[in-house]
Protein backbone atom coordinates (compact mmCIF):
# COMPACT_ATOMS: atom_id res chain seq x y z
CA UNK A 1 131.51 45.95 18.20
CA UNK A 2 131.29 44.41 14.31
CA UNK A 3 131.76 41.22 15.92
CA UNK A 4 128.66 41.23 18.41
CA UNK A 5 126.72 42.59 15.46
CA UNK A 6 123.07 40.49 15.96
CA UNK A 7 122.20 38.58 13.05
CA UNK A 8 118.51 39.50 12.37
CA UNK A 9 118.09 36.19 10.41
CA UNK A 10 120.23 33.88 12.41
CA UNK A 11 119.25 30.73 13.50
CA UNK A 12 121.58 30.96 16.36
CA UNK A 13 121.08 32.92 20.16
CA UNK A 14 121.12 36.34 19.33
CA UNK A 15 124.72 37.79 19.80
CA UNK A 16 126.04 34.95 18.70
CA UNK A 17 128.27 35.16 15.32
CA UNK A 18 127.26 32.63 12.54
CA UNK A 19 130.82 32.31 11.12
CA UNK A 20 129.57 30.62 8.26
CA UNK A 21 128.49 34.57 7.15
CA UNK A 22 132.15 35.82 7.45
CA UNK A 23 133.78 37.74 4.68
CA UNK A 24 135.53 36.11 2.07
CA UNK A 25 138.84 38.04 0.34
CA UNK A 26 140.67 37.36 -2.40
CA UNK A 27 143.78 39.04 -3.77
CA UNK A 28 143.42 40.21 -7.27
CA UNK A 29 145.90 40.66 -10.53
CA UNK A 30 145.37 44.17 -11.23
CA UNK A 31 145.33 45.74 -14.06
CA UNK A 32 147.24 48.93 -13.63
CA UNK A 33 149.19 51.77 -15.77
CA UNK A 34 152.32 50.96 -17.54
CA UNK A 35 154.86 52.01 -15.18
CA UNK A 36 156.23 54.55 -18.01
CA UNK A 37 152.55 56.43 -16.92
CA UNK A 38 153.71 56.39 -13.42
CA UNK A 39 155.26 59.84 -13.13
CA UNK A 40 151.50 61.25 -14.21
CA UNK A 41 149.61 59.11 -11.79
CA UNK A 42 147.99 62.60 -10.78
CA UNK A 43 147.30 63.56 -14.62
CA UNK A 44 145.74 59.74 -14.61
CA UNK A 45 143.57 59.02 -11.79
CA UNK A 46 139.92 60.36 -10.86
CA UNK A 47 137.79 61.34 -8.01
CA UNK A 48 134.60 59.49 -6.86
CA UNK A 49 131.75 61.36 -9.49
CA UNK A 50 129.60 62.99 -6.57
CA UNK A 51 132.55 64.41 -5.36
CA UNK A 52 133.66 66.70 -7.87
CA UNK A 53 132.53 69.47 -9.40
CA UNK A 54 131.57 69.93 -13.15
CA UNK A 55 134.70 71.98 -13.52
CA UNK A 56 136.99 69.45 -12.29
CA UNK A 57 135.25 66.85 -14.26
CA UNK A 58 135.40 68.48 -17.56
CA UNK A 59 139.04 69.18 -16.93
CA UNK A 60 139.36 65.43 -15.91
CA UNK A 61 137.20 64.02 -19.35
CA UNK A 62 139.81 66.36 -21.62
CA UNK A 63 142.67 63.67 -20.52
CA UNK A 64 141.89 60.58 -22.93
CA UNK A 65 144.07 58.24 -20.67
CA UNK A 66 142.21 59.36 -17.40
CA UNK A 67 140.18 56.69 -15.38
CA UNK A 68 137.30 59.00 -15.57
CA UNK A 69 136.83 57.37 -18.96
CA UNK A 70 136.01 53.89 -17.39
CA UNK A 71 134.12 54.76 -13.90
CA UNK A 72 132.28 57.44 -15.55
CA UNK A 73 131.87 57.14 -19.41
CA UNK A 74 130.51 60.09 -21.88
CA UNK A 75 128.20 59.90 -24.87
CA UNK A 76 125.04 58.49 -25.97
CA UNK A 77 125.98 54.85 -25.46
CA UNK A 78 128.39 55.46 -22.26
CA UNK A 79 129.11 51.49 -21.26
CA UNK A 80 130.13 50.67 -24.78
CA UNK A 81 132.37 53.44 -24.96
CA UNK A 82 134.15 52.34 -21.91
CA UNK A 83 134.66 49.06 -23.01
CA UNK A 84 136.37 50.66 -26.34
CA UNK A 85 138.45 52.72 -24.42
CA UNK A 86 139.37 49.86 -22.41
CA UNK A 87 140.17 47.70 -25.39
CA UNK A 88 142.17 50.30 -26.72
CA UNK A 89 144.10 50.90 -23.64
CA UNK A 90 144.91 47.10 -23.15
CA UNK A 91 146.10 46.70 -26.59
CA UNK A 92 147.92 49.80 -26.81
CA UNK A 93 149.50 49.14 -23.51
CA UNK A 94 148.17 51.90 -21.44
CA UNK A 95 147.34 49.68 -19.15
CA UNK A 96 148.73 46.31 -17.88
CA UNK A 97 147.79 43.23 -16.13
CA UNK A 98 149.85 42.16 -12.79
CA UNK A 99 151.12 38.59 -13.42
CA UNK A 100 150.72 37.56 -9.67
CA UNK A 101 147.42 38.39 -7.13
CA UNK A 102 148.01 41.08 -4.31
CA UNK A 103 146.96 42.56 -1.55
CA UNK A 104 146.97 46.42 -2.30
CA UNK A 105 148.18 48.62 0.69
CA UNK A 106 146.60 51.55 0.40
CA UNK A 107 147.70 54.95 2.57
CA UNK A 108 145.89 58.23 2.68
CA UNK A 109 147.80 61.05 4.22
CA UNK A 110 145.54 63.77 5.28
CA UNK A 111 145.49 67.13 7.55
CA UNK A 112 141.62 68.71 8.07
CA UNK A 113 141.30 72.26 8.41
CA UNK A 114 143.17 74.59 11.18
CA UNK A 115 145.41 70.78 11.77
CA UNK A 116 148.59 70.76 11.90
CA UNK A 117 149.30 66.70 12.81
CA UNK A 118 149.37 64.56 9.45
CA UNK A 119 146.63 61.50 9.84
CA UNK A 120 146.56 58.68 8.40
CA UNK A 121 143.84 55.90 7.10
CA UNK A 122 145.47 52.93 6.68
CA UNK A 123 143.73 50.09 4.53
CA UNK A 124 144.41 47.49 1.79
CA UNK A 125 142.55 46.81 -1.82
CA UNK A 126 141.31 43.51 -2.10
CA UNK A 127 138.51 41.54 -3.72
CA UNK A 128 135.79 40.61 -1.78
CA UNK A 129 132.23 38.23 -2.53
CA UNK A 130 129.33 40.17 -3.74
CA UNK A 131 127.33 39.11 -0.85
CA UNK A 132 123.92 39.69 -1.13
CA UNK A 133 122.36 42.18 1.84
CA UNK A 134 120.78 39.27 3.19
CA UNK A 135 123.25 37.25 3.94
CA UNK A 136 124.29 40.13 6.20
CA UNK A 137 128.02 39.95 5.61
CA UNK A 138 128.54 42.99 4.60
CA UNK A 139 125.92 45.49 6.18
CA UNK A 140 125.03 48.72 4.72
CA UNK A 141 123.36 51.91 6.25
CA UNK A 142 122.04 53.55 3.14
CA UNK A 143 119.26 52.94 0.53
CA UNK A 144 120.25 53.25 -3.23
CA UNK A 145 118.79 54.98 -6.37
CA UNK A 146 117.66 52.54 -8.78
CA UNK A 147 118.59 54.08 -11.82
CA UNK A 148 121.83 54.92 -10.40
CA UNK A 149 122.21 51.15 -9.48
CA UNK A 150 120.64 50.15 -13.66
CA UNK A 151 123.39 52.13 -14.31
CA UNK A 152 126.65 50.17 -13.12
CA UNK A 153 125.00 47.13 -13.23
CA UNK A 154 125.14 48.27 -17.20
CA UNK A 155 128.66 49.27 -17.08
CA UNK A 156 129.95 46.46 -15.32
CA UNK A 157 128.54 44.03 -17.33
CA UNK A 158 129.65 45.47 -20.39
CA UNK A 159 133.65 46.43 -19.44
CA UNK A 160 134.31 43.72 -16.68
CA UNK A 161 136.31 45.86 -14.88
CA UNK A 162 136.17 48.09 -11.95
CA UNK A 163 137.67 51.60 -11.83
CA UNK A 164 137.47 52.47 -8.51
CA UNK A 165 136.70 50.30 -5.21
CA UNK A 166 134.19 50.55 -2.32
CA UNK A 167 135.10 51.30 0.83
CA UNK A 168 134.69 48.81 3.75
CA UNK A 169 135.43 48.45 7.10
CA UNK A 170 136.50 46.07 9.79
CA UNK A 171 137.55 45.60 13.12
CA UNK A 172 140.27 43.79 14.10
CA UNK A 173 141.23 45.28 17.59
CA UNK A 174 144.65 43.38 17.59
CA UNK A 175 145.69 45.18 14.64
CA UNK A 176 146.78 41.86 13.24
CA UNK A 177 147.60 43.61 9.79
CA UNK A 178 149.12 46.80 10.27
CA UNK A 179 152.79 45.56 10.90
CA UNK A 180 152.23 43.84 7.12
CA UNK A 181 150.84 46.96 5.59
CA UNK A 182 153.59 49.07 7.59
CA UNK A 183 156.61 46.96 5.53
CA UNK A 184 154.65 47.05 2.01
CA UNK A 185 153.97 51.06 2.01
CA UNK A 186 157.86 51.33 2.89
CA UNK A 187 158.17 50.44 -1.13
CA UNK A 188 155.07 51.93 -2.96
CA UNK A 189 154.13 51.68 -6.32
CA UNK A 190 152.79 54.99 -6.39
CA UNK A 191 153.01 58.06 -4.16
CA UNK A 192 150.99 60.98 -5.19
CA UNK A 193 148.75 64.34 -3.69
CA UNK A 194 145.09 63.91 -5.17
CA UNK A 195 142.73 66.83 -5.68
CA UNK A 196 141.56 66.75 -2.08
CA UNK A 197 145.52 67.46 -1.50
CA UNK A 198 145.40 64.20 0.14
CA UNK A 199 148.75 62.34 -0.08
CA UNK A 200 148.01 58.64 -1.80
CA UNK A 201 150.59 55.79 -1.23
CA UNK A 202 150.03 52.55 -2.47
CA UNK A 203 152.38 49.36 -1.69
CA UNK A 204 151.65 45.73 -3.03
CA UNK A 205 152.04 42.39 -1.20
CA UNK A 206 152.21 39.31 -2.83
CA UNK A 207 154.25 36.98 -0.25
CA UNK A 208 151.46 33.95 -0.34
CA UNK A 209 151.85 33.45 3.48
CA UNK A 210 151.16 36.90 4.03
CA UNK A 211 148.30 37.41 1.74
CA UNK A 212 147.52 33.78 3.29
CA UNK A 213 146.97 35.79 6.81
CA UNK A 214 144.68 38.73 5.81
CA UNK A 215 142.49 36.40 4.42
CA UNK A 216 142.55 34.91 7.83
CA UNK A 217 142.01 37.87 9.37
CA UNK A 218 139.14 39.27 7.38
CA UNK A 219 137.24 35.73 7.47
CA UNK A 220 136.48 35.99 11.30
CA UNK A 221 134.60 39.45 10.12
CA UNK A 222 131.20 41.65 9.15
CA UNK A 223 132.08 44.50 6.58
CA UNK A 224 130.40 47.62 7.12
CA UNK A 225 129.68 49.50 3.58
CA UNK A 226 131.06 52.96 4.26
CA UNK A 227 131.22 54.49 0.87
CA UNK A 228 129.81 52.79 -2.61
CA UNK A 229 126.71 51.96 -2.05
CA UNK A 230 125.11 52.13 -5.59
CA UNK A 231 128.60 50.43 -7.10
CA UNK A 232 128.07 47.03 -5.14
CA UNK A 233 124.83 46.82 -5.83
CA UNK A 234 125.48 46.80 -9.08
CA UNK A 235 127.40 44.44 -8.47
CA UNK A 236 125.30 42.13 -6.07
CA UNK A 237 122.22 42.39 -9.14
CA UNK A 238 125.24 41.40 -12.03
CA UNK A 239 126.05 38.35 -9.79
CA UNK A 240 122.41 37.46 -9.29
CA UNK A 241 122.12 37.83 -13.44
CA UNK A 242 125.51 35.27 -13.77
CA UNK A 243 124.51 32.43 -11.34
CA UNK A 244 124.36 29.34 -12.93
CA UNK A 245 126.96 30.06 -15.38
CA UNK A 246 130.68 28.57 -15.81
CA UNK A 247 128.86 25.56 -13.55
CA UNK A 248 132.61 23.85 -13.67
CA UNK A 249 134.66 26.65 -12.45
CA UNK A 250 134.99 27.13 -8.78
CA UNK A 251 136.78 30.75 -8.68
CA UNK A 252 134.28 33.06 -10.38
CA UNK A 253 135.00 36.70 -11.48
CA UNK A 254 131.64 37.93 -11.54
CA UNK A 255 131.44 36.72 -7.63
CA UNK A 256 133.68 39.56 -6.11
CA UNK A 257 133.59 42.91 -6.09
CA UNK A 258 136.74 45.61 -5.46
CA UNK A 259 137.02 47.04 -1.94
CA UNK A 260 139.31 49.18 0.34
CA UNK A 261 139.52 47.94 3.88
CA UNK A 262 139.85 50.11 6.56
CA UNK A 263 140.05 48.83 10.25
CA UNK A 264 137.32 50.85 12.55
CA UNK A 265 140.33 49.88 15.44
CA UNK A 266 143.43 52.61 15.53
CA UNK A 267 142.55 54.38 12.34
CA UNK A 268 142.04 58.30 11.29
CA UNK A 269 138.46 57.33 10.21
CA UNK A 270 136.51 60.82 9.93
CA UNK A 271 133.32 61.69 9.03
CA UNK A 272 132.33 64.79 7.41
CA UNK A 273 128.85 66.41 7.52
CA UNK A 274 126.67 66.61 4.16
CA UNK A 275 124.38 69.64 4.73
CA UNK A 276 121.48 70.36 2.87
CA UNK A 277 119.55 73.20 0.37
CA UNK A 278 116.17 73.55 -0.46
CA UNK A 279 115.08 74.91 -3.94
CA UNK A 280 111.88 76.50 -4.65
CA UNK A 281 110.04 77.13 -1.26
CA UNK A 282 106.72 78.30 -1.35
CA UNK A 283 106.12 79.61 2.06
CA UNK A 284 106.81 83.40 2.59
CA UNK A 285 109.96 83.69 5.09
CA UNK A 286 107.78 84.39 8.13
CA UNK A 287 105.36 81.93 7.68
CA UNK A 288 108.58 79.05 7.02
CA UNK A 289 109.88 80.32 10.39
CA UNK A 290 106.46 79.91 12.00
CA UNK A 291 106.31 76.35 11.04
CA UNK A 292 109.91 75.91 12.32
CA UNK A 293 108.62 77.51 16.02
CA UNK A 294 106.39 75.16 16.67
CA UNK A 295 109.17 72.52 16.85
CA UNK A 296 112.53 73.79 17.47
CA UNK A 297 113.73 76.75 19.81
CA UNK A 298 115.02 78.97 17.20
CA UNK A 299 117.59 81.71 17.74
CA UNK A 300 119.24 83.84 15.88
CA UNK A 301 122.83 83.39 15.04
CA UNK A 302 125.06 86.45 14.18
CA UNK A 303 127.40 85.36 11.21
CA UNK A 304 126.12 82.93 8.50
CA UNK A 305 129.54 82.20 7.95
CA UNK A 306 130.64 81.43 11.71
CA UNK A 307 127.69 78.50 11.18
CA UNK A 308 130.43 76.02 9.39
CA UNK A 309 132.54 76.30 12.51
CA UNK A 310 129.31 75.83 14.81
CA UNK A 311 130.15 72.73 16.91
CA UNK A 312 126.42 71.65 17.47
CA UNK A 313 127.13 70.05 20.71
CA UNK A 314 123.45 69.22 21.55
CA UNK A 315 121.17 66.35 20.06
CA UNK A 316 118.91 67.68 17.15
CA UNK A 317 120.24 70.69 16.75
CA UNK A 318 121.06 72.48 12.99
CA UNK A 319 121.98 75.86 11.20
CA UNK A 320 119.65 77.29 8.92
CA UNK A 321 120.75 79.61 6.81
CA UNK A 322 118.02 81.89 4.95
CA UNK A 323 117.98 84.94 3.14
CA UNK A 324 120.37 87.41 5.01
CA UNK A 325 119.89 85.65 8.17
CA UNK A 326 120.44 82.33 10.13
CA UNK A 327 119.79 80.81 13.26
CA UNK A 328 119.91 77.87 15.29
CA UNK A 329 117.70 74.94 15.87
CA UNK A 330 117.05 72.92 18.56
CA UNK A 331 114.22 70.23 19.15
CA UNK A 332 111.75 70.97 21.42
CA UNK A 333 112.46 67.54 24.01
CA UNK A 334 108.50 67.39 24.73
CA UNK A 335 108.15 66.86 20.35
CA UNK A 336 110.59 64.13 20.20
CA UNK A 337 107.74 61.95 21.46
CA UNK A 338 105.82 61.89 18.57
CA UNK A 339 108.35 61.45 16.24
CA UNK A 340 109.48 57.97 14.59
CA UNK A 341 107.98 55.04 17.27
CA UNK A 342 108.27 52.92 14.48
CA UNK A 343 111.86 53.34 14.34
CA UNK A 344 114.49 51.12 16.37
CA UNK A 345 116.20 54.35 18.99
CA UNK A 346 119.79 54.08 16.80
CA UNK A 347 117.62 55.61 13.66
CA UNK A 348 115.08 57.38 15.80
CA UNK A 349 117.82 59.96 17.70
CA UNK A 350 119.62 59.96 14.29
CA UNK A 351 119.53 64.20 14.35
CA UNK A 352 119.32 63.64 10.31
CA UNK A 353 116.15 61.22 11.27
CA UNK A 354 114.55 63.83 12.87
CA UNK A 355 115.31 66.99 10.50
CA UNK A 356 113.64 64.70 7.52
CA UNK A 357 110.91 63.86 9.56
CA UNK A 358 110.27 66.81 10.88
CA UNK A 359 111.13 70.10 8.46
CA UNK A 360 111.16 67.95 5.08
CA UNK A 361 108.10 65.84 5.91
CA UNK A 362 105.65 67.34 8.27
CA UNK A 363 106.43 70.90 7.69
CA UNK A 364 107.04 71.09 3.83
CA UNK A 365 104.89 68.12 3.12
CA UNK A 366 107.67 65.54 1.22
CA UNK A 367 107.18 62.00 2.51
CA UNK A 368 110.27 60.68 4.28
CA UNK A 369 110.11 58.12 1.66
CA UNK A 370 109.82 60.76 -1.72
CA UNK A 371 112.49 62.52 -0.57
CA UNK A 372 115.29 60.82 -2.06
CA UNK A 373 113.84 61.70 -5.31
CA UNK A 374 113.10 64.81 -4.63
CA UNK A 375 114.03 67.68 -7.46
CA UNK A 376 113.84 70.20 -4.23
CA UNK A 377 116.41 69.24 -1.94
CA UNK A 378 120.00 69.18 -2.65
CA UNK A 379 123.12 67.87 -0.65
CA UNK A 380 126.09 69.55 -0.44
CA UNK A 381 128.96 68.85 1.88
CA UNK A 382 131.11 72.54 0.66
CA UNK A 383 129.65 75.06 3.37
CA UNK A 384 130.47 77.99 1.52
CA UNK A 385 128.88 76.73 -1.38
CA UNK A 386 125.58 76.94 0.91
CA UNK A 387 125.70 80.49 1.81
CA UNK A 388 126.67 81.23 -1.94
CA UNK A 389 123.78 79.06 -3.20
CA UNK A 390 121.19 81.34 -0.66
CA UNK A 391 122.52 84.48 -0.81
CA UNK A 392 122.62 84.31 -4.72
CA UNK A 393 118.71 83.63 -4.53
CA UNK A 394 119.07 79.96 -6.10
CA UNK A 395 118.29 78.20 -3.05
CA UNK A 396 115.26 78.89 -0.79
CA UNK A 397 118.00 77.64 2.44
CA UNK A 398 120.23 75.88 3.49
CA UNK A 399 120.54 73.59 6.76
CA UNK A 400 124.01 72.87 8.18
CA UNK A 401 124.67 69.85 9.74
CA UNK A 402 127.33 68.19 12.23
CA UNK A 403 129.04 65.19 11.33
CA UNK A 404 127.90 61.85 12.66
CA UNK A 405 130.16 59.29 15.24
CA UNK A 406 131.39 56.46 13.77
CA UNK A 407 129.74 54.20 16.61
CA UNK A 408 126.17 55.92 15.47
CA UNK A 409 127.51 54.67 11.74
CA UNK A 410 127.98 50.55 13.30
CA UNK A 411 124.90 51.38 15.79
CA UNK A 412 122.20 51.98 12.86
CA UNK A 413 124.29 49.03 10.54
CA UNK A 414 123.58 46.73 13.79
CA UNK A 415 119.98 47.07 13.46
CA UNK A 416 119.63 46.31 10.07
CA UNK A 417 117.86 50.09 9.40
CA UNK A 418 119.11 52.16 6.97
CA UNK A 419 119.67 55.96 7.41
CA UNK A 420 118.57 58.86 5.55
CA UNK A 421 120.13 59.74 2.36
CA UNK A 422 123.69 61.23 2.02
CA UNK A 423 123.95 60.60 6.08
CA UNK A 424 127.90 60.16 6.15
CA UNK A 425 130.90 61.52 3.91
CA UNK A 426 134.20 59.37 5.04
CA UNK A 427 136.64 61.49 4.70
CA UNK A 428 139.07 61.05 2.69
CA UNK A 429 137.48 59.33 -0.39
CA UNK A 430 139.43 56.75 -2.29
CA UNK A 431 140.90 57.50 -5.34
CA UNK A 432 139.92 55.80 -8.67
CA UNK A 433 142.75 54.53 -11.01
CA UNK A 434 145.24 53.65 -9.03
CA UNK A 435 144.27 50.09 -10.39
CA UNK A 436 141.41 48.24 -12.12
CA UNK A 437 139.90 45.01 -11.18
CA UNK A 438 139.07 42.85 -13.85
CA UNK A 439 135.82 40.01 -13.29
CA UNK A 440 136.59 38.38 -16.97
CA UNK A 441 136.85 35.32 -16.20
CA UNK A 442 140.39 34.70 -18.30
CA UNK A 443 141.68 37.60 -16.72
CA UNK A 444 140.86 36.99 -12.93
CA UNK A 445 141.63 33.08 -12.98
CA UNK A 446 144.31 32.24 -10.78
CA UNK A 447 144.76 29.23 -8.40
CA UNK A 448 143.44 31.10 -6.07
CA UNK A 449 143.28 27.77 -3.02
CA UNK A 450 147.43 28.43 -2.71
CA UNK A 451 146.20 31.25 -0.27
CA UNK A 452 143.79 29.36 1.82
């Protein structure tokens, strides 16, 4: 449970919560589209970038009042062209400023293939501190790219403003805030189908004895970092670069970053597998297969396009798909001995842990740690765009993957490890646009101790 998590640096027994590393929220005045604009809301907002293809992106950048123009700017100098288009859009009234702070109830609507049940995630937008990782508030499972990170630490410090928030969870067992979120969702702002054909409802709160309780709530708790790794770094580094200034003002914009809460307690949380291709393998078929023998029991699976519907229900097992064929892999048990002893067990029996290790690193020869970097393999989390990718000849194969628990997400968070690259895919992802968080300083101040 979040709240047993065991601080790694804590000078207290271990177990034991420091409560003086519990999250601080904050409700924010959003900027958000003129409510003429509202009827387009679909026309307006934007998926996350890695989750869209260059089709849908191109058809997203040909809208000049879509938010793709602010999370992920064009041209040769892309941070200063967001911060003209956001310019333009204030002064032109595109977009406007909420006088009051909220709480932002946020509702996805959602049905997964062969379903016929609607699910819900229920959450709420809010600002949160940009807590450094070692202060182990909010915990992440993931590594970042650096440039990746250069690169919003560039936009953000040029615009100010945040397009799209992260995605964090909770737990809150009691489900002290769902009755709240319940009443504001009754009377959204917005209500909308996205391009996942997700249903979006947002609802606002600004009673201050309500917003008063969630930040209650929230300060008894650790954050997991689900989704957005790369954007709150760039945010932790621009707050690093901004200490020491505006000594005299206590509530700081460039302190808090713009999150979705989810509770990890009574919620549709899913998580989707990312599989993965390999470009440009030098080993003959037979002699690829070979390698793969002398680890994992390989058999040969009829359909390539039955794989997606595999349910994997043994440890360390995977699809390969290759050529014409595929099969299915299983890890020898007598190999997992001499595989990652340096690893805490939540990491080690990670089935993503060992295909790295063991067909990325010791079979094609990529270091565990090159391989984020690597121009060779490729994640994808669209099955049939695997078996298009292999049976067109681009890809050498693919390897299909099952999705990971959420409990194996909190286990790995727990020990302070990280897990391979593009390990989870919540499902759904939030949607950019629906508001904008501003950190400049006129904009965000607010007297903000009436909620405390």
């Amino acid at each position: 449970m979040l709240g047993k998590v065991k601080l790694r640096q804590s000078p207290k027994a271990l177990g034991e919560i420091d409560y003086s590393r519990m999250a601080e929220i904050l409700p924010l005045k959003a900027w958000r589209y003129a409510e003429a604009l509202t009827p387009k809301m679909e026309e307006l907002t934007a998926p996350l970038f890695d989750v869209v293809s260059t089709r849908q992106r191109q058809l997203l950048y040909e809208n000049p009042l879509n938010s793709i123009h602010l999370s992920v700017p064009q041209g040769n100098n892309p941070s200063q062209n967001a911060l003209e288009t956001l310019l333009k859009w204030k002064s032109e009234g595109v977009i406007q400023q909420d006088t009051l702070p909220g709480i932002y109830v946020y509702y996805q609507y959602f049905r997964l293939p062969g379903e016929h049940d609607e699910r819900c995630r229920k959450g709420f937008i809010a600002q949160i501190k940009a807590y450094d990782w070692s202060e182990e508030v909010i915990l992440r499972h993931e590594n970042t790219i650096v440039s990746a990170v250069n690169d919003r630490i560039d936009l953000l410090k040029t615009t100010q403003i945040q397009a799209s928030p992260t995605h964090g969870l909770y737990e809150d067992k009691d489900e002290q805030l769902e009755s709240y979120m319940d009443d504001a969702i009754a009377n959204p702002l917005y209500e909308l189908e996205d391009y996942q054909g997700v249903r979006e409802v947002m609802g606002i709160i600004q009673n201050p004895e309500i917003i008063k309780h969630f930040l209650k709530v929230l300060k008894d708790k650790q954050v997991i970092l689900a989704d957005g790794h790369h954007r709150i770094e760039g945010a932790i580094e621009f707050r690093k670069s901004m200490r020491g200034k505006l000594p005299d003002t206590k509530w700081k914009g460039y302190d808090y970053h713009l999150m979705y809460l989810t509770n990890t307690s009574g919620n549709h949380l899913k998580i989707l597998p990312t599989h993965r291709l390999y470009y440009g393998l030098e080993l003959t078929q037979a002699a690829f297969l070979g390698k793969i023998q002398e680890w994992f029991q390989v058999k040969k699976f009829a359909d390539p396009e039955e794989l997606g519907a595999y349910a994997f229900h043994k440890p360390h097992t995977f699809g390969l798909v290759m050529g014409e064929e595929s099969y299915t892999l299983q890890l020898k048990s007598e190999m997992m001995d001499q595989l990652n002893l340096h690893l805490p067990e939540s990491i080690r029996q990670l089935d993503l842990s060992v295909l790295h290790e063991v067909l990325f690193a010791r079979i094609l020869g990529i270091p565990v740690a090159e391989q984020r970097n690597s121009d060779q393999i490729f994640y994808e989390r669209n099955f049939s765009k695997c078996i298009q990718q292999v049976r067109s000849g681009q890809a050498s194969f693919a390897v299909i993957t099952r999705e990971l628990e959420l409990e194996q997400v909190l286990e790995v968070c727990r020990s302070g490890q990280v897990m391979p690259q593009k390990s989870t895919y919540f499902y759904p992802k939030a949607l950019g646009g629906l508001l904008f968080a501003s950190i400049k300083q006129d904009e965000f101040d607010f007297e903000y101790e009436s909620f405390l």
